[in-house]
C-alpha atoms as a PDB file:
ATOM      1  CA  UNK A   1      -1.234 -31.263 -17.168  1.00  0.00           C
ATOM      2  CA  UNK A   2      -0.228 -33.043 -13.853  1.00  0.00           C
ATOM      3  CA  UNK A   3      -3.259 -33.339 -11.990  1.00  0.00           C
ATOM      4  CA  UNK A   4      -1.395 -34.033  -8.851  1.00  0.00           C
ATOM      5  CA  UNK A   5      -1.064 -30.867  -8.923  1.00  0.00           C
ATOM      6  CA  UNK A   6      -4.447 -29.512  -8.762  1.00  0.00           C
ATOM      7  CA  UNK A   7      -7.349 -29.930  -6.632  1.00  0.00           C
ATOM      8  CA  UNK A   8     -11.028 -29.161  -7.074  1.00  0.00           C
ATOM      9  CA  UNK A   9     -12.389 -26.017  -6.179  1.00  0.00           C
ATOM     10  CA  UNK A  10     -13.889 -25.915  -2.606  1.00  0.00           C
ATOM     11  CA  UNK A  11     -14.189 -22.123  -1.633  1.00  0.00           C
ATOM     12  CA  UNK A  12     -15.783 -20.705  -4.591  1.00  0.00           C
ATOM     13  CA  UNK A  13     -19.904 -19.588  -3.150  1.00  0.00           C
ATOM     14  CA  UNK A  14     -22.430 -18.847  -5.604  1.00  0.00           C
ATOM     15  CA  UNK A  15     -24.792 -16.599  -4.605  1.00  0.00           C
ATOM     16  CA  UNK A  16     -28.706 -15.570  -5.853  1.00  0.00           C
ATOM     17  CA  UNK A  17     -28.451 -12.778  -7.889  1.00  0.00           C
ATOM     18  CA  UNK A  18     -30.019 -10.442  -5.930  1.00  0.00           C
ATOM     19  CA  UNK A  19     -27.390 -10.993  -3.252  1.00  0.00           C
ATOM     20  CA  UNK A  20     -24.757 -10.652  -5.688  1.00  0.00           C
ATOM     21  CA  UNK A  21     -25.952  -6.865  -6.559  1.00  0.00           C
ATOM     22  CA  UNK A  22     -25.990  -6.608  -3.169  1.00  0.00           C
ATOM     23  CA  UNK A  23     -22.607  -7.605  -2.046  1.00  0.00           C
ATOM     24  CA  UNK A  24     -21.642  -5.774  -4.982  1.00  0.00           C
ATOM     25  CA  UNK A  25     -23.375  -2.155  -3.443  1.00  0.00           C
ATOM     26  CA  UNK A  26     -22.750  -2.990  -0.204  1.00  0.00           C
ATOM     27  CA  UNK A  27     -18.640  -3.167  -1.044  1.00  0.00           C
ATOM     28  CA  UNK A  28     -18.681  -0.283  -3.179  1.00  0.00           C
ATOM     29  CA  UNK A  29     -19.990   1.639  -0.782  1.00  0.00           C
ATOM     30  CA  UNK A  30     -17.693   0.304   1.932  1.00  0.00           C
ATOM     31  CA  UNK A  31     -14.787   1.088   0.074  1.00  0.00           C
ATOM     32  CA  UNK A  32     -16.087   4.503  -1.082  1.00  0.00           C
ATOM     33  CA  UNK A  33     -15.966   5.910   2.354  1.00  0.00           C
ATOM     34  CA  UNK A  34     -12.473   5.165   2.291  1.00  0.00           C
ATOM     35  CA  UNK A  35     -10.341   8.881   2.697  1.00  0.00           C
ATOM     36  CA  UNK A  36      -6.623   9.213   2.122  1.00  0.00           C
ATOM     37  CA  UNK A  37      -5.544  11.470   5.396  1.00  0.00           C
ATOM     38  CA  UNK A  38      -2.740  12.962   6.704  1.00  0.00           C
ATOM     39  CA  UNK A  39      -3.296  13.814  10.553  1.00  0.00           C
ATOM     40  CA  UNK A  40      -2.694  10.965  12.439  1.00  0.00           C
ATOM     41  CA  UNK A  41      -3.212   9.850  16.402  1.00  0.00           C
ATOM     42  CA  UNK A  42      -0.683   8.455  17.879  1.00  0.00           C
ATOM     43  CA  UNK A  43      -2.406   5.384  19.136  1.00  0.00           C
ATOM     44  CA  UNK A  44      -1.616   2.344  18.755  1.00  0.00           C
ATOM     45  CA  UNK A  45      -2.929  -0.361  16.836  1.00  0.00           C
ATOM     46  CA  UNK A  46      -2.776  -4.295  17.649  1.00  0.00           C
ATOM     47  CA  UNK A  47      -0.175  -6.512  15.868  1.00  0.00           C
ATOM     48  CA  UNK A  48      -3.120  -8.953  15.464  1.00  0.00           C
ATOM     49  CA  UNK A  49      -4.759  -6.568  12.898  1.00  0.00           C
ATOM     50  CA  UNK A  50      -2.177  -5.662  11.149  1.00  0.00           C
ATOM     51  CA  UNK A  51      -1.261  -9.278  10.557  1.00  0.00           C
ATOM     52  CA  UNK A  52      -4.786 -10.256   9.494  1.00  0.00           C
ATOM     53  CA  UNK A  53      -4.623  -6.975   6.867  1.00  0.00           C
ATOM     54  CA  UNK A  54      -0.761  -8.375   5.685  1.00  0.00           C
ATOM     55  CA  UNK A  55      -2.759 -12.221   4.817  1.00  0.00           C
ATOM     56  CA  UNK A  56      -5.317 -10.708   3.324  1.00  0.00           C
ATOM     57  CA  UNK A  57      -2.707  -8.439   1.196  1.00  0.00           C
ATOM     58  CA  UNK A  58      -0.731 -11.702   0.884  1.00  0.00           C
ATOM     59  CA  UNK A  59      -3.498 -13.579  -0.822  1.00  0.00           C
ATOM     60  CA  UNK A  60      -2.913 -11.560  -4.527  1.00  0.00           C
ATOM     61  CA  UNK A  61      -2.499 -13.248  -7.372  1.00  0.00           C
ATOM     62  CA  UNK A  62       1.138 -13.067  -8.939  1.00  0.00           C
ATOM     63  CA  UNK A  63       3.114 -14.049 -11.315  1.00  0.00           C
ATOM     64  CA  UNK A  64       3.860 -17.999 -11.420  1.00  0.00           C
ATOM     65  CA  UNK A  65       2.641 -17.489  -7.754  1.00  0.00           C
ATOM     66  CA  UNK A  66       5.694 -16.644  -7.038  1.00  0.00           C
ATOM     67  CA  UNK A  67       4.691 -13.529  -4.467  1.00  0.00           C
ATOM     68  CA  UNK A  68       7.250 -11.105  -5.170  1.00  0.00           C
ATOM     69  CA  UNK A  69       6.555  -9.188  -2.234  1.00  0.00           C
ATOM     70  CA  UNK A  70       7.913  -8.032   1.817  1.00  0.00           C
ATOM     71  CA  UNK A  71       6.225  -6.412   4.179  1.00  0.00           C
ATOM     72  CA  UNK A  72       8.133  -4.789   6.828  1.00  0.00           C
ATOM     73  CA  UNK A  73       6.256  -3.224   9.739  1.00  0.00           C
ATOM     74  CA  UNK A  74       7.833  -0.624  11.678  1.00  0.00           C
ATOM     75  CA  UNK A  75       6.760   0.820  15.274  1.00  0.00           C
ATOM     76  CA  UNK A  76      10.140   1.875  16.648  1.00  0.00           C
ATOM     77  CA  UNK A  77       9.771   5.353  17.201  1.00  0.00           C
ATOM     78  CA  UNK A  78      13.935   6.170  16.087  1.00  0.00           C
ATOM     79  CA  UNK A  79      13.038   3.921  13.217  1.00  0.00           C
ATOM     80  CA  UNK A  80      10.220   6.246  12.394  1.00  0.00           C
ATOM     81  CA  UNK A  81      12.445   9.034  12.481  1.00  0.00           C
ATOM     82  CA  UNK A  82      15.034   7.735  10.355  1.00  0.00           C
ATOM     83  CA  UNK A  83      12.863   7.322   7.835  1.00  0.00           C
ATOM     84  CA  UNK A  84      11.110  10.378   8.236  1.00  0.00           C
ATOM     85  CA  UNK A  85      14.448  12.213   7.843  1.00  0.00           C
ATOM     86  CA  UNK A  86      15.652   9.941   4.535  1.00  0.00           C
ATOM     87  CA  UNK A  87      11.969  10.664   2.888  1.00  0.00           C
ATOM     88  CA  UNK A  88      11.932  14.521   3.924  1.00  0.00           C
ATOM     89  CA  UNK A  89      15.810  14.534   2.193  1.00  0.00           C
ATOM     90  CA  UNK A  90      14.041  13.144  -1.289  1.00  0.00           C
ATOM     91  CA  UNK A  91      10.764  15.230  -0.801  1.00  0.00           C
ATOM     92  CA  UNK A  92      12.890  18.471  -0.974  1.00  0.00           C
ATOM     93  CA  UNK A  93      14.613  17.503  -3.670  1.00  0.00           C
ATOM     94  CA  UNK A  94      11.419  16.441  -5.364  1.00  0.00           C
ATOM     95  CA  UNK A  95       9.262  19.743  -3.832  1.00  0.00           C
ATOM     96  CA  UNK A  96      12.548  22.059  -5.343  1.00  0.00           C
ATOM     97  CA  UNK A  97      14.444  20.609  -8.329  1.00  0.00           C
ATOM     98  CA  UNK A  98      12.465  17.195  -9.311  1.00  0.00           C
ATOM     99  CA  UNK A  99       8.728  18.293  -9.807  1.00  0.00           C
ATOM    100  CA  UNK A 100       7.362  20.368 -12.979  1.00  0.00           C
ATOM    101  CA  UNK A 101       5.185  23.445 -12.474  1.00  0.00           C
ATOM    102  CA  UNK A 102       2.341  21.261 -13.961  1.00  0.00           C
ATOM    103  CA  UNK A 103       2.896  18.808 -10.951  1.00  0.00           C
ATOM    104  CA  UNK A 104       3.427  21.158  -8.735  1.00  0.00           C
ATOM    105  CA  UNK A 105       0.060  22.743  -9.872  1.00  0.00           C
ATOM    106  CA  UNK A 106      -1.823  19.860  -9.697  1.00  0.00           C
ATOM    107  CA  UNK A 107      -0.722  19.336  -5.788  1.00  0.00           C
ATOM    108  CA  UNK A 108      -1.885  22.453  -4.681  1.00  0.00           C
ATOM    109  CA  UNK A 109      -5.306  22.176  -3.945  1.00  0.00           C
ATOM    110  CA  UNK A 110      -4.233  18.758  -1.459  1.00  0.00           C
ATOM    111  CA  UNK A 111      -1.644  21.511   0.414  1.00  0.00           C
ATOM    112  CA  UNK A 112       0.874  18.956   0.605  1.00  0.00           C
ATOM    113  CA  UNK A 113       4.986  20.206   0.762  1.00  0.00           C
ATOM    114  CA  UNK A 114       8.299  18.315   1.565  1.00  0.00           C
ATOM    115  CA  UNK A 115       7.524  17.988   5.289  1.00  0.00           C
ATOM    116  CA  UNK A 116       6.059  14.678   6.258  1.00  0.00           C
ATOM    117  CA  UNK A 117       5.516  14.479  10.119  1.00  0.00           C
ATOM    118  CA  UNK A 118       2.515  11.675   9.634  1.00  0.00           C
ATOM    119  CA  UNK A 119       5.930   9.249   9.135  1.00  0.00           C
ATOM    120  CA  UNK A 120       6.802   9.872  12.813  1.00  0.00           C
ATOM    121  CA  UNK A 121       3.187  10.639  14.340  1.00  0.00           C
ATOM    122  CA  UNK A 122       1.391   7.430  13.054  1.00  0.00           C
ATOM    123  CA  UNK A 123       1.563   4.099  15.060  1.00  0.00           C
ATOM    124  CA  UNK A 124       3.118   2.181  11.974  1.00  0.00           C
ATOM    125  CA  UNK A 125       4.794   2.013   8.804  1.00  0.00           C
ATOM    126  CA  UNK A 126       3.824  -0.985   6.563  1.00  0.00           C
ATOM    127  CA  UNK A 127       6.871  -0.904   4.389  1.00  0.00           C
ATOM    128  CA  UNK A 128       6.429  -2.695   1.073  1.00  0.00           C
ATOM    129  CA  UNK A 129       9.260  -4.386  -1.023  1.00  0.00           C
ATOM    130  CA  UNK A 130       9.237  -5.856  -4.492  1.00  0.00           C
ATOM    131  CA  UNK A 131      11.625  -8.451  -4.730  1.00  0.00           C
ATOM    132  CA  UNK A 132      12.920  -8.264  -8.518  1.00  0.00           C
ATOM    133  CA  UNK A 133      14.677 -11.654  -8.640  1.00  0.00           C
ATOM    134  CA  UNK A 134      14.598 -14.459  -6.282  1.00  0.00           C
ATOM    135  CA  UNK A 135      17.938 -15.691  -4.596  1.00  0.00           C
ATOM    136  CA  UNK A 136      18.276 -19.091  -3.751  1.00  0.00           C
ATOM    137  CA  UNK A 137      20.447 -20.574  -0.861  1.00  0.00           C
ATOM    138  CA  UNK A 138      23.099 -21.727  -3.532  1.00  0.00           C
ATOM    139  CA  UNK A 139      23.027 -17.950  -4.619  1.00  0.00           C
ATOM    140  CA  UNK A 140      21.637 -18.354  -7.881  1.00  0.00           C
ATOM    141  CA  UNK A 141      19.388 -15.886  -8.967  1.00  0.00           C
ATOM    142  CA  UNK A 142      15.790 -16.754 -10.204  1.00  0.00           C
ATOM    143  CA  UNK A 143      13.526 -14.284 -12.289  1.00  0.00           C
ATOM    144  CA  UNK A 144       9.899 -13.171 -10.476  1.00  0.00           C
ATOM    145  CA  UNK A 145       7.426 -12.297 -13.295  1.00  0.00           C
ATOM    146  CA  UNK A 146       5.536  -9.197 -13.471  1.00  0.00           C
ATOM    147  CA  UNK A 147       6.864  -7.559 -10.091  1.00  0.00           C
ATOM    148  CA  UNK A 148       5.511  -4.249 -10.372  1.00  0.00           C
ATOM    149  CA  UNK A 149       1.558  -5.607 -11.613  1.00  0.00           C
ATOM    150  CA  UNK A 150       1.927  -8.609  -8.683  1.00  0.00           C
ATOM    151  CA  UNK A 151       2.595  -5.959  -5.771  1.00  0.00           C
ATOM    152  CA  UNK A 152       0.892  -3.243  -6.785  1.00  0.00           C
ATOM    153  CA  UNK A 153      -2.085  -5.301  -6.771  1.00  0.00           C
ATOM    154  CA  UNK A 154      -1.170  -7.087  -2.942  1.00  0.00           C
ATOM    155  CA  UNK A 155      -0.850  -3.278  -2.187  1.00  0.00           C
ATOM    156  CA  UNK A 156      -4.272  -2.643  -3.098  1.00  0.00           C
ATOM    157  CA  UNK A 157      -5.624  -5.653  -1.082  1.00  0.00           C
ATOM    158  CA  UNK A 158      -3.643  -3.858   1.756  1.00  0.00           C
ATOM    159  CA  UNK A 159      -5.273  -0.787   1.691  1.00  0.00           C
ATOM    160  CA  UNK A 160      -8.466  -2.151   0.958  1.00  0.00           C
ATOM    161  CA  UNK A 161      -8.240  -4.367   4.252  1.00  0.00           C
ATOM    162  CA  UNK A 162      -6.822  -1.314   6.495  1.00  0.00           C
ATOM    163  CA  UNK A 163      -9.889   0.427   6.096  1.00  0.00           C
ATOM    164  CA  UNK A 164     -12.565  -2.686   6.351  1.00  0.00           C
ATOM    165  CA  UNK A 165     -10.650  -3.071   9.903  1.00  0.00           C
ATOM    166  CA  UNK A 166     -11.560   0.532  10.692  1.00  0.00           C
ATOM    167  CA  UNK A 167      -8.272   1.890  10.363  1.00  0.00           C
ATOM    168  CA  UNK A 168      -6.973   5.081   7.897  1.00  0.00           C
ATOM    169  CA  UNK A 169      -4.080   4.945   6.031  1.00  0.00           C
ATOM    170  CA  UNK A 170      -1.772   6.860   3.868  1.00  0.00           C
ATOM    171  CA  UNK A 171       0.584   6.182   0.925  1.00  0.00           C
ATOM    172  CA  UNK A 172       3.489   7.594   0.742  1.00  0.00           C
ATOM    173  CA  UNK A 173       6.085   7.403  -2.423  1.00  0.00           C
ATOM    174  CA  UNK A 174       9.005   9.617  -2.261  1.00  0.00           C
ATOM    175  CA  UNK A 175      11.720   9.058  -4.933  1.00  0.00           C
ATOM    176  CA  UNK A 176      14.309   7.442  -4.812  1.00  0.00           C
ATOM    177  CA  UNK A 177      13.762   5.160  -1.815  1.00  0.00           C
ATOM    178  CA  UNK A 178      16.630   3.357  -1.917  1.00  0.00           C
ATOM    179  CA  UNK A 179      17.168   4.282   1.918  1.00  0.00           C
ATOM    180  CA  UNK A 180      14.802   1.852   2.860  1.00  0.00           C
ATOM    181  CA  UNK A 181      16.981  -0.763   1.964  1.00  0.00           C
ATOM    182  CA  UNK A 182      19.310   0.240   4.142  1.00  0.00           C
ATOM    183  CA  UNK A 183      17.463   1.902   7.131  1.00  0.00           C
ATOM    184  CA  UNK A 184      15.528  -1.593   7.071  1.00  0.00           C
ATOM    185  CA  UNK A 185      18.095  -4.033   6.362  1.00  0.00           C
ATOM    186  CA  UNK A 186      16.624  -5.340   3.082  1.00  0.00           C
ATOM    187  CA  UNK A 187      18.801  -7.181   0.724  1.00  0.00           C
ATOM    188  CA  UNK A 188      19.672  -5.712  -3.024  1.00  0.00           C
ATOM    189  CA  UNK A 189      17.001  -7.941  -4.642  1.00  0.00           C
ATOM    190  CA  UNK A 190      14.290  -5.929  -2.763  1.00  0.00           C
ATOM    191  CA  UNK A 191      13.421  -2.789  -4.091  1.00  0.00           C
ATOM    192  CA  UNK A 192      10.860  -0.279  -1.947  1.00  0.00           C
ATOM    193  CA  UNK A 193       7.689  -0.002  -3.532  1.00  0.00           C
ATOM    194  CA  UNK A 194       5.463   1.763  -1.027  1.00  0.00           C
ATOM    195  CA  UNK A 195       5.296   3.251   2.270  1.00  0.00           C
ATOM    196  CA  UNK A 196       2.010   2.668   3.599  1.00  0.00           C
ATOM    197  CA  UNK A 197       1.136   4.929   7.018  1.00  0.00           C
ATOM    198  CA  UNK A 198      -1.392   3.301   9.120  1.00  0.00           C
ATOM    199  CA  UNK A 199      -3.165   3.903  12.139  1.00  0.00           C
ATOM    200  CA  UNK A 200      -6.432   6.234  13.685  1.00  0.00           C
ATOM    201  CA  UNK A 201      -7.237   9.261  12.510  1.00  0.00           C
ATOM    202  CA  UNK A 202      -7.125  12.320  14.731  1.00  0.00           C
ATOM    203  CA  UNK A 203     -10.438  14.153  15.863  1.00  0.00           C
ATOM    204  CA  UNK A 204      -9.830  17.237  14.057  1.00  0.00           C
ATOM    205  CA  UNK A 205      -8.993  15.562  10.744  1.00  0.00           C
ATOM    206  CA  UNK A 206     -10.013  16.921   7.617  1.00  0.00           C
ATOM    207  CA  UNK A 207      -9.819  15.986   4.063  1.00  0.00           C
ATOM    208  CA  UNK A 208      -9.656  17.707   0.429  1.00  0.00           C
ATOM    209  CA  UNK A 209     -13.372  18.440  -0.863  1.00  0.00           C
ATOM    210  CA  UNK A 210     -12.611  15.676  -3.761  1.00  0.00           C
ATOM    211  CA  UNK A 211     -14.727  13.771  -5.764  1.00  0.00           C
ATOM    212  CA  UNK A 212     -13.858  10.115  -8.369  1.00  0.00           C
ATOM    213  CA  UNK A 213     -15.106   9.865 -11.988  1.00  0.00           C
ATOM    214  CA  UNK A 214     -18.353   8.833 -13.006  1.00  0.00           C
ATOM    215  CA  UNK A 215     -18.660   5.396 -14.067  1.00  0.00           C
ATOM    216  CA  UNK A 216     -18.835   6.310 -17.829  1.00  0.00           C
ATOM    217  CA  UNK A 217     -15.889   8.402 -17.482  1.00  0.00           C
ATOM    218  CA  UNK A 218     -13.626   5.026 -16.137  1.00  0.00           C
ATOM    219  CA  UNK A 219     -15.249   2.474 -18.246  1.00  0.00           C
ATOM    220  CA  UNK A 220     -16.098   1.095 -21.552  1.00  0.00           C
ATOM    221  CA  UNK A 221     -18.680  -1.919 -20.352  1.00  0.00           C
ATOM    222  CA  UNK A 222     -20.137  -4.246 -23.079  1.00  0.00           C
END
């Protein structure tokens, strides 16, 4: 091992246990307040949020640190609508031909169908791209190491920061989503991952009467 290469460990804080269970409740319940919605204000919100929320998702671990990840954030309104129209085109597809009765069942109770006007309405789009190989300025292409597990967890830090900022968000997957690419002008290496819809919620909102599992239903814990 190189120990140029590594430094000690300066940011790690223990604390007393009973502020550990604390912390611990105190998050849990934070994040347990957090609601998936799909009526959105038109407001906007402050670039300087966003790019706190985009460090914060940033600051994953990855594979060989290697951060296989993009964020594109998009305000333009005839942005908005292109990609309304290009997710709408899938969602139909999906919503018609793509879907099993057993999906299709299993959506019902959330009342969601093909349209998606939340993609124009909301202030921004947080595009996310997973960048399957890395190209270097010679061209050469470099392998990134577990893509999918890397952004999928920066994603989570995402949403996770969204709401501590007091925001709402949405995510949004319609297959394919190879439009992005283009729409966005992402290169080939880049493949869409997630569209994440940010922004306020509006005063009438509602959400589904859901509830999660119970901890013994999630976890085996020693």
């Amino acid at each position: 091992m190189d120990s140029s290469k590594f430094a000690p460990l300066t940011t790690y804080r223990e604390y007393p246990l009973e502020e550990m269970q604390r912390r611990a409740a105190d998050f849990r319940a934070e994040m347990q307040r957090r609601r998936t919605v799909r009526c959105f204000s038109n407001r906007s919100v402050p670039r300087e949020i966003i790019e706190e929320c985009v460090l914060t998702a940033a600051s994953a671990p990855s594979g060989a640190n290697l951060q296989p990840w993009h964020f594109v954030g998009v305000t333009d309104p005839k942005v908005k609508q292109q990609i309304r129209v290009g997710a709408e085109k899938e969602e139909r597809e999906f919503y018609r031909h793509r879907a099993t009765k057993e999906w299709l069942v299993d959506l019902a109770p959330f009342g969601t169908d093909a349209d998606k006007p939340f993609l124009e309405i909301a202030p921004l789009l947080i595009v996310i791209f997973a960048q399957s190989c890395r190209v270097m300025p010679d061209g050469r292409k470099l392998a990134n190491y577990y893509v999918n597990e890397s952004v999928g967890i920066a994603a989570g830090l995402l949403i996770a920061a969204v709401h501590h900022a007091g925001l709402v968000c949405l995510t949004h997957t319609p297959s394919p989503m190879g439009f992005l690419n283009k729409i966005l002008g992402r290169p080939e290496n880049e493949r869409p991952f997630l569209i994440l819809v940010v922004g306020y919620p509006t005063d009438d909102v509602v959400v589904p009467t859901i509830g999660k599992k119970a901890l013994n239903e999630i976890a085996t814990l020693g």
